[in-house]
Protein backbone atom coordinates (compact mmCIF):
# COMPACT_ATOMS: atom_id res chain seq x y z
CA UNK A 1 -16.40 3.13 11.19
CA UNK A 2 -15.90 4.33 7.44
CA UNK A 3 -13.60 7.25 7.09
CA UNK A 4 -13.64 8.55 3.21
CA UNK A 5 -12.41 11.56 1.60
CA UNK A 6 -9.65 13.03 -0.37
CA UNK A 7 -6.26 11.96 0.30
CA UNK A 8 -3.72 13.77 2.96
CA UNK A 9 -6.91 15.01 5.26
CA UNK A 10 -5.62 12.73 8.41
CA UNK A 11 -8.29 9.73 8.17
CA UNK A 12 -5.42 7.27 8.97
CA UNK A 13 -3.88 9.60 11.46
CA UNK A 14 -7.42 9.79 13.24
CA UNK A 15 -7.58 6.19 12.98
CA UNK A 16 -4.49 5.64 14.69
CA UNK A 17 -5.11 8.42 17.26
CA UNK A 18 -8.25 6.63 18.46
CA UNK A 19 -6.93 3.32 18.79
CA UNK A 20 -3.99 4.69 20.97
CA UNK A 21 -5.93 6.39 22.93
CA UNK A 22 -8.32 3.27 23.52
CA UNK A 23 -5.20 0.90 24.19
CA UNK A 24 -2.21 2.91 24.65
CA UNK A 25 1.32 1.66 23.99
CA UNK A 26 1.58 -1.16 26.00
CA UNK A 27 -1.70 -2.98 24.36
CA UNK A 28 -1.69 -1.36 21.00
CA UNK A 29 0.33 -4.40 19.51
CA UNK A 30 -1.74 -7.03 20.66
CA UNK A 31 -5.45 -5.41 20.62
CA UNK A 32 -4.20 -3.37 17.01
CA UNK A 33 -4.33 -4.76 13.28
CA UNK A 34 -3.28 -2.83 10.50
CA UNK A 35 -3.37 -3.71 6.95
CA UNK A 36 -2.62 -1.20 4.25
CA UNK A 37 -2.56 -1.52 0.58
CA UNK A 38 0.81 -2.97 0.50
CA UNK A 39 -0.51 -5.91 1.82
CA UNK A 40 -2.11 -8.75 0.17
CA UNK A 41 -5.96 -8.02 1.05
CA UNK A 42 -7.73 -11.21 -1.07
CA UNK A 43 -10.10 -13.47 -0.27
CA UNK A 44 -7.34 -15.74 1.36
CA UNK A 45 -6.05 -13.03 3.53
CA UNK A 46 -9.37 -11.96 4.86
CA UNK A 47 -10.72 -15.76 5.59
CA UNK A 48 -7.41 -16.40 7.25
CA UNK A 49 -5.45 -14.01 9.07
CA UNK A 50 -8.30 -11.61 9.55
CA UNK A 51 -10.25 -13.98 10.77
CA UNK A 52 -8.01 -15.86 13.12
CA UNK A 53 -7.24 -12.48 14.31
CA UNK A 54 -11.04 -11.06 15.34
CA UNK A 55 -12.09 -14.48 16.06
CA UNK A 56 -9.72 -14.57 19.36
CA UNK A 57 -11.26 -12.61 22.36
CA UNK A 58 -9.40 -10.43 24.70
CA UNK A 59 -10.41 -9.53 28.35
CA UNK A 60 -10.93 -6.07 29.68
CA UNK A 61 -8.90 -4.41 31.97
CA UNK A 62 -6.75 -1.63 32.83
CA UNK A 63 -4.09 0.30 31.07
CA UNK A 64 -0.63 1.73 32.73
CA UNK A 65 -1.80 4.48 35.25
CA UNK A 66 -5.52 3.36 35.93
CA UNK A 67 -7.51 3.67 32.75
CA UNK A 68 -10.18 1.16 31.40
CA UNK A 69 -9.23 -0.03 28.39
CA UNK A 70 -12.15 -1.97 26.25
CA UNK A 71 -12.88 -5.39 26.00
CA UNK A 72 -12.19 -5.44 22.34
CA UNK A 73 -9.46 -5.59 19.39
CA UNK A 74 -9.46 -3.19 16.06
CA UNK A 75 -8.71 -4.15 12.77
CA UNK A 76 -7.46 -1.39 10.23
CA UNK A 77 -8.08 -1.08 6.81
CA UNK A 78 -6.32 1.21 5.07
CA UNK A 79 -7.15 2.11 1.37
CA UNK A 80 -9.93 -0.80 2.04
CA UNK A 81 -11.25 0.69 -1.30
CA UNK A 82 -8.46 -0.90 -3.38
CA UNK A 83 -9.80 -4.32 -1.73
CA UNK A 84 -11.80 -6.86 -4.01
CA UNK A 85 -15.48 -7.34 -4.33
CA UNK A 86 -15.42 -10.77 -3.14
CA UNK A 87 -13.04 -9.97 -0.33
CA UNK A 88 -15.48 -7.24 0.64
CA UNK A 89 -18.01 -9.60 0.58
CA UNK A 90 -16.35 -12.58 2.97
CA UNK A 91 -15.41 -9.51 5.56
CA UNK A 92 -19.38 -9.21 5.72
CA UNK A 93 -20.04 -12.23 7.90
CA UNK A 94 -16.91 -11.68 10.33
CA UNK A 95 -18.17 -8.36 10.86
CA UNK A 96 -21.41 -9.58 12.04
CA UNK A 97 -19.68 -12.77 13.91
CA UNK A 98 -17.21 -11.43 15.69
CA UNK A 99 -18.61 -7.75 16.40
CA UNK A 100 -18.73 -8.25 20.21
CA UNK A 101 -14.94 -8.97 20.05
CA UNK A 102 -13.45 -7.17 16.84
CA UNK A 103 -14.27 -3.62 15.69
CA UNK A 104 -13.39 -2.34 12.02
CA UNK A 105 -12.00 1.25 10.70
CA UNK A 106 -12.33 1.01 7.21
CA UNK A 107 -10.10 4.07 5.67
CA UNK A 108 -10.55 4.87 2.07
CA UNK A 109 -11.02 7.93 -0.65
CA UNK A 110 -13.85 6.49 -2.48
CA UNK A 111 -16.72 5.33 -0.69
CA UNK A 112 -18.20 4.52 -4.16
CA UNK A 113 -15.90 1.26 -3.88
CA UNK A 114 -17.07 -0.03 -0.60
CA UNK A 115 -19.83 -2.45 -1.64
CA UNK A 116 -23.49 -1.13 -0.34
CA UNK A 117 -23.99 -4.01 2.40
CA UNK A 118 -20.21 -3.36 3.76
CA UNK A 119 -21.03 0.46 4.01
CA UNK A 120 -24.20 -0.10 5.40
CA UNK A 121 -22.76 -1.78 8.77
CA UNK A 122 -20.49 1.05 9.73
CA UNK A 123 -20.64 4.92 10.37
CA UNK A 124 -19.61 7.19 7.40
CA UNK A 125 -17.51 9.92 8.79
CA UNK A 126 -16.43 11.89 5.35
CA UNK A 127 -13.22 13.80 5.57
CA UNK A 128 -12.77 17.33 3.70
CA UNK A 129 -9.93 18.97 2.14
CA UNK A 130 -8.35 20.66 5.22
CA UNK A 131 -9.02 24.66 5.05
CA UNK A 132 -6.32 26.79 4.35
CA UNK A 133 -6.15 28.84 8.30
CA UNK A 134 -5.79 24.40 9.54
CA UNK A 135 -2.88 24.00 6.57
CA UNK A 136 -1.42 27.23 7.25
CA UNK A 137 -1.54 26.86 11.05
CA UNK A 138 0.05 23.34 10.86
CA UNK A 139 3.12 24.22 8.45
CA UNK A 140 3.77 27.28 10.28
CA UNK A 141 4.48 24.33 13.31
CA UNK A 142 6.28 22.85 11.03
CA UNK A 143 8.49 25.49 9.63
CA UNK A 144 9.48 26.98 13.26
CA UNK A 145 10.21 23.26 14.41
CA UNK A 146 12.47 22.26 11.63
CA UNK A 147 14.14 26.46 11.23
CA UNK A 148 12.54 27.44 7.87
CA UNK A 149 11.78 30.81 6.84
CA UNK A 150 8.54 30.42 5.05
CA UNK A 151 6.99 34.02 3.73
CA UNK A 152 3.31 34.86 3.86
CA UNK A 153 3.25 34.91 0.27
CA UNK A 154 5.06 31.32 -0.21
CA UNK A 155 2.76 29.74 2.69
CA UNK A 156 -0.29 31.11 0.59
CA UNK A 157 0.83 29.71 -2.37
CA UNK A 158 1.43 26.23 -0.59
CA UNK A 159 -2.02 26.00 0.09
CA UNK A 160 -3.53 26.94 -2.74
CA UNK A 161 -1.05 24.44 -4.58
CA UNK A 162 -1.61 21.66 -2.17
CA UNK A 163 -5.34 21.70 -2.50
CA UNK A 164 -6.24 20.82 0.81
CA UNK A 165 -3.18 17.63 1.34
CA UNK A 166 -1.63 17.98 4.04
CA UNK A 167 0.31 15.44 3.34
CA UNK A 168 1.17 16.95 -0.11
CA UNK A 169 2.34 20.22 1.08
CA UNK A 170 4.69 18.63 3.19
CA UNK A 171 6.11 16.71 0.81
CA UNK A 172 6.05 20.02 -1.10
CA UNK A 173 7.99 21.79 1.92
CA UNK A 174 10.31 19.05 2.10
CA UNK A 175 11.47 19.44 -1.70
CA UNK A 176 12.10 22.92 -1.50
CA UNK A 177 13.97 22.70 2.04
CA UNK A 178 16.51 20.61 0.03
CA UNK A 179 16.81 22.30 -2.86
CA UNK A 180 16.47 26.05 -1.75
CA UNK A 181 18.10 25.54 1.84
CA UNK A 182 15.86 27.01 5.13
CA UNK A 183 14.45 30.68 3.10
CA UNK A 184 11.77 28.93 1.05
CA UNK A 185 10.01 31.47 -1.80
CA UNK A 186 6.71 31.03 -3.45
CA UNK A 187 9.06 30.86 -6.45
CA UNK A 188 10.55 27.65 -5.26
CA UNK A 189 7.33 25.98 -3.71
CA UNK A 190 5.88 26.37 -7.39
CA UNK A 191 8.81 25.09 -9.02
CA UNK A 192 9.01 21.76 -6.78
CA UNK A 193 5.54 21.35 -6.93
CA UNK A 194 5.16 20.66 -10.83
CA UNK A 195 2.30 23.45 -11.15
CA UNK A 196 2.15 25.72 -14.24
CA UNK A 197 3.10 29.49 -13.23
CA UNK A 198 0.08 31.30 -13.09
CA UNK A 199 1.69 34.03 -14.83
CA UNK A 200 1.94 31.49 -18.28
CA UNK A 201 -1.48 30.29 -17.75
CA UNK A 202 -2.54 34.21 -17.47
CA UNK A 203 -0.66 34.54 -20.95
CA UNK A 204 -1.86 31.87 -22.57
CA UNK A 205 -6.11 33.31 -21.64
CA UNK A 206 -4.63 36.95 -22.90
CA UNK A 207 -3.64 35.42 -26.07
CA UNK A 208 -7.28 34.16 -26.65
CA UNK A 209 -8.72 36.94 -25.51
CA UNK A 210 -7.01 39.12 -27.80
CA UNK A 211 -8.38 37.37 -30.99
CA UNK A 212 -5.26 37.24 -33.03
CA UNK A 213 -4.90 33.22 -33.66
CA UNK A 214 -1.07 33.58 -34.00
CA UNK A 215 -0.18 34.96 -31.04
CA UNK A 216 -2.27 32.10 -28.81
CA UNK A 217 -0.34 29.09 -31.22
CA UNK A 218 3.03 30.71 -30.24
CA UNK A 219 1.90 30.87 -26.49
CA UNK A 220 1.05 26.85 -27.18
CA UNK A 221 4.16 26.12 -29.02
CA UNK A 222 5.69 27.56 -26.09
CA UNK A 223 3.97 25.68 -23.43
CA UNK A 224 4.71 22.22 -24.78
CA UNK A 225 8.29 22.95 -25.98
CA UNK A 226 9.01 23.85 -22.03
CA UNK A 227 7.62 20.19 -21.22
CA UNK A 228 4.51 21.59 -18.87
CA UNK A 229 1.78 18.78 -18.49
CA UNK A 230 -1.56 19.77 -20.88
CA UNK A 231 -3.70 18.03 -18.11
CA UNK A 232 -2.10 20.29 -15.91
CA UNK A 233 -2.68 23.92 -18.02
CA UNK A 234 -6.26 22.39 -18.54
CA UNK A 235 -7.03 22.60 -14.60
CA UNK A 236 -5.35 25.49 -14.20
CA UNK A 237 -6.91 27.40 -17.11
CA UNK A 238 -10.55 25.60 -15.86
CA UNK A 239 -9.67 27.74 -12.64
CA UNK A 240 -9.01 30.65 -14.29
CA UNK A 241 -11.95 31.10 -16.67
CA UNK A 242 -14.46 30.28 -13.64
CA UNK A 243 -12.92 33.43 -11.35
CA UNK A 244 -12.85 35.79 -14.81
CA UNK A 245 -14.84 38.54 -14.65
CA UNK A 246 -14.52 39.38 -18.05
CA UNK A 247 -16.77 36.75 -19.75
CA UNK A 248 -20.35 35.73 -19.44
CA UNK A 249 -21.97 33.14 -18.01
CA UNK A 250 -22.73 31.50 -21.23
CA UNK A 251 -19.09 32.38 -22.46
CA UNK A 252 -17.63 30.18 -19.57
CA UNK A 253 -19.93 27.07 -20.12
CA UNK A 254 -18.85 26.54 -24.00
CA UNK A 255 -15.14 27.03 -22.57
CA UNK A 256 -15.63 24.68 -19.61
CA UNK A 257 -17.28 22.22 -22.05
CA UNK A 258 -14.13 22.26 -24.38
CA UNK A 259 -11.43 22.04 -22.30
CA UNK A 260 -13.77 18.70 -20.75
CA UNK A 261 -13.63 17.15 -23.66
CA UNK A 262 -9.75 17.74 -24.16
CA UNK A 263 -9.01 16.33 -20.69
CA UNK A 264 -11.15 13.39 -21.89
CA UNK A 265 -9.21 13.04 -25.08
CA UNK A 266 -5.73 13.23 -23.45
CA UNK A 267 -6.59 10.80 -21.15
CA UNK A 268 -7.33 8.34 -24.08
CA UNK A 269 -4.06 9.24 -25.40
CA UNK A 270 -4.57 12.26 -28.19
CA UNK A 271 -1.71 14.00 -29.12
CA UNK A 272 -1.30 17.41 -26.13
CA UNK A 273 -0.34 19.76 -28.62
CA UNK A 274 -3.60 19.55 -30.98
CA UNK A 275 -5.95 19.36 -27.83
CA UNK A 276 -4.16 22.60 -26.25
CA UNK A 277 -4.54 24.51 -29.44
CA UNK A 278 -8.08 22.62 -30.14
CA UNK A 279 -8.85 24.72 -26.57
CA UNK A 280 -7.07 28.03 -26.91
CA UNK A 281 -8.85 28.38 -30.39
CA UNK A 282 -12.72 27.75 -29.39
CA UNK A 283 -11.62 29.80 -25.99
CA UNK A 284 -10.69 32.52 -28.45
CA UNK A 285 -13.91 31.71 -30.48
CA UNK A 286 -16.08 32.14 -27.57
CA UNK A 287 -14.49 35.23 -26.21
CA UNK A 288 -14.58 37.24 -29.78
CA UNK A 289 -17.79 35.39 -30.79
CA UNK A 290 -16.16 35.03 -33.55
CA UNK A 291 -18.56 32.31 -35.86
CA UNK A 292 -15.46 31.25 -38.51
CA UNK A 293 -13.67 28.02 -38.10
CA UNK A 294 -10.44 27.29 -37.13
CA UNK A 295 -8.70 24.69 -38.40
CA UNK A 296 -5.08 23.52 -38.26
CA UNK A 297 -3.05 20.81 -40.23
């Protein structure tokens, strides 16, 4: 089996559920193999202990209280996309060898990294960002197990912020738990979380949308001289500009197209400031279809 999709969606936890449900705790040691990044995953590893371990064939029986348990082990690889080519390669014949005796879960977020004949011998099972009712349902659990007092405000807002990661809105709840104590606000979730206020990101659109080239540079002085991440007010603004109602189709696309050649450029290392104001300006250009130039020293 090949689980893929975006991190914190439970493809290891669904991994792990299955084999202890196939083995349960008595034979999960011995049937069970679980390799995660951490672990050295080369060539070596998978000619070797891999090997030795699918190669070695176990006899069916029962489990504690009655139940069949299979006649084969499991091997687990986690983030088995941040595995070599050629390891990838030499895990293609043990597959095939030892499938009678071994089966594999293969766990990753890009399937694009799995070579072709790798993927081709296993089921794809793709794993979507979890809806917001499944999020909100689970950290409610959460919340009444460990006594926080989440609002329905701050529990929307940890969803939304969380983007579908679970595991990420835990880690979220966690940080605020310590710092804020057991009444959690959207307030706090937002400021543990390293997200731009919408209310700044709001500001900053108003600025351009209001034409007056001043008053957008002093809403981007202000956004770097409070240390926000660019990359960050570039996905939130993206966000933004798509739900506005209050520019055109054709409006939105010459935005979009600017602030994805910004992210490109701060990801090669320009300078955040000039790339922030290099957006705000041709945001305020296409909103006022204004045709003059800006320019900036």
């Amino acid at each position: 089996m090949l689980f893929y999709g975006p991190p914190g969606t439970g493809k290891t936890t669904t991994a792990l559920a299955i084999a202890n449900q196939l083995f349960g705790p008595e034979l999960y040691k011995s049937r069970v193999l679980e390799l995660n990044a951490s672990d050295d995953r080369g060539i070596n590893v998978v000619r070797t202990k891999i090997k030795d371990f699918a190669a070695v064939a176990v006899s069916s029986g029962s489990r504690k209280g009655g139940y069949p348990c299979p006649p084969y082990k499991i091997i687990i690889l986690d983030e088995a996309d941040s595995m070599t080519e050629d390891a990838q390669n030499a895990l293609r014949r043990t597959m095939e060898t030892y499938s009678k005796v071994t089966r594999f879960f293969f766990i990753c977020n890009y399937i694009s990294r799995i070579i072709e004949p790798l993927a081709s011998r296993c089921a794809k099972f793709r794993f979507k960002p979890l809806s917001q009712e499944i999020m909100s349902s689970r950290i409610q659990y959460i919340c009444q197990e460990e006594g926080l007092i989440l609002d329905p405000d701050a529990l929307s807002t940890l969803s939304s912020i969380s983007q579908g990661d679970l595991r990420r809105a835990i880690t979220y709840l966690q940080g605020a738990a310590r710092l804020f104590g057991s009444s959690i606000s959207s307030a706090d979730l937002i400021s543990v979380s390293g997200v731009i206020p919408q209310d700044i990101v709001r500001s900053l659109y108003q600025s351009c949308k209001s034409g007056q080239f001043e008053l957008a540079n002093k809403e981007v002085e202000y956004i770097i001289a409070e240390g926000y991440p660019v990359s960050q007010m570039l996905s939130q603004l993206f966000d933004l500009i798509v739900e506005a109602e209050d520019a055109s189709d054709e409006q939105k696309a010459k935005i979009c197209k600017r602030i994805a050649e910004a992210d490109k450029r701060l990801i090669d290392g320009a300078d955040e400031y000039l790339q922030l104001m290099d957006v705000a300006s041709n945001t305020m250009r296409a909103l006022c279809n204004m045709t003059q130039e800006f320019s900036y020293d």
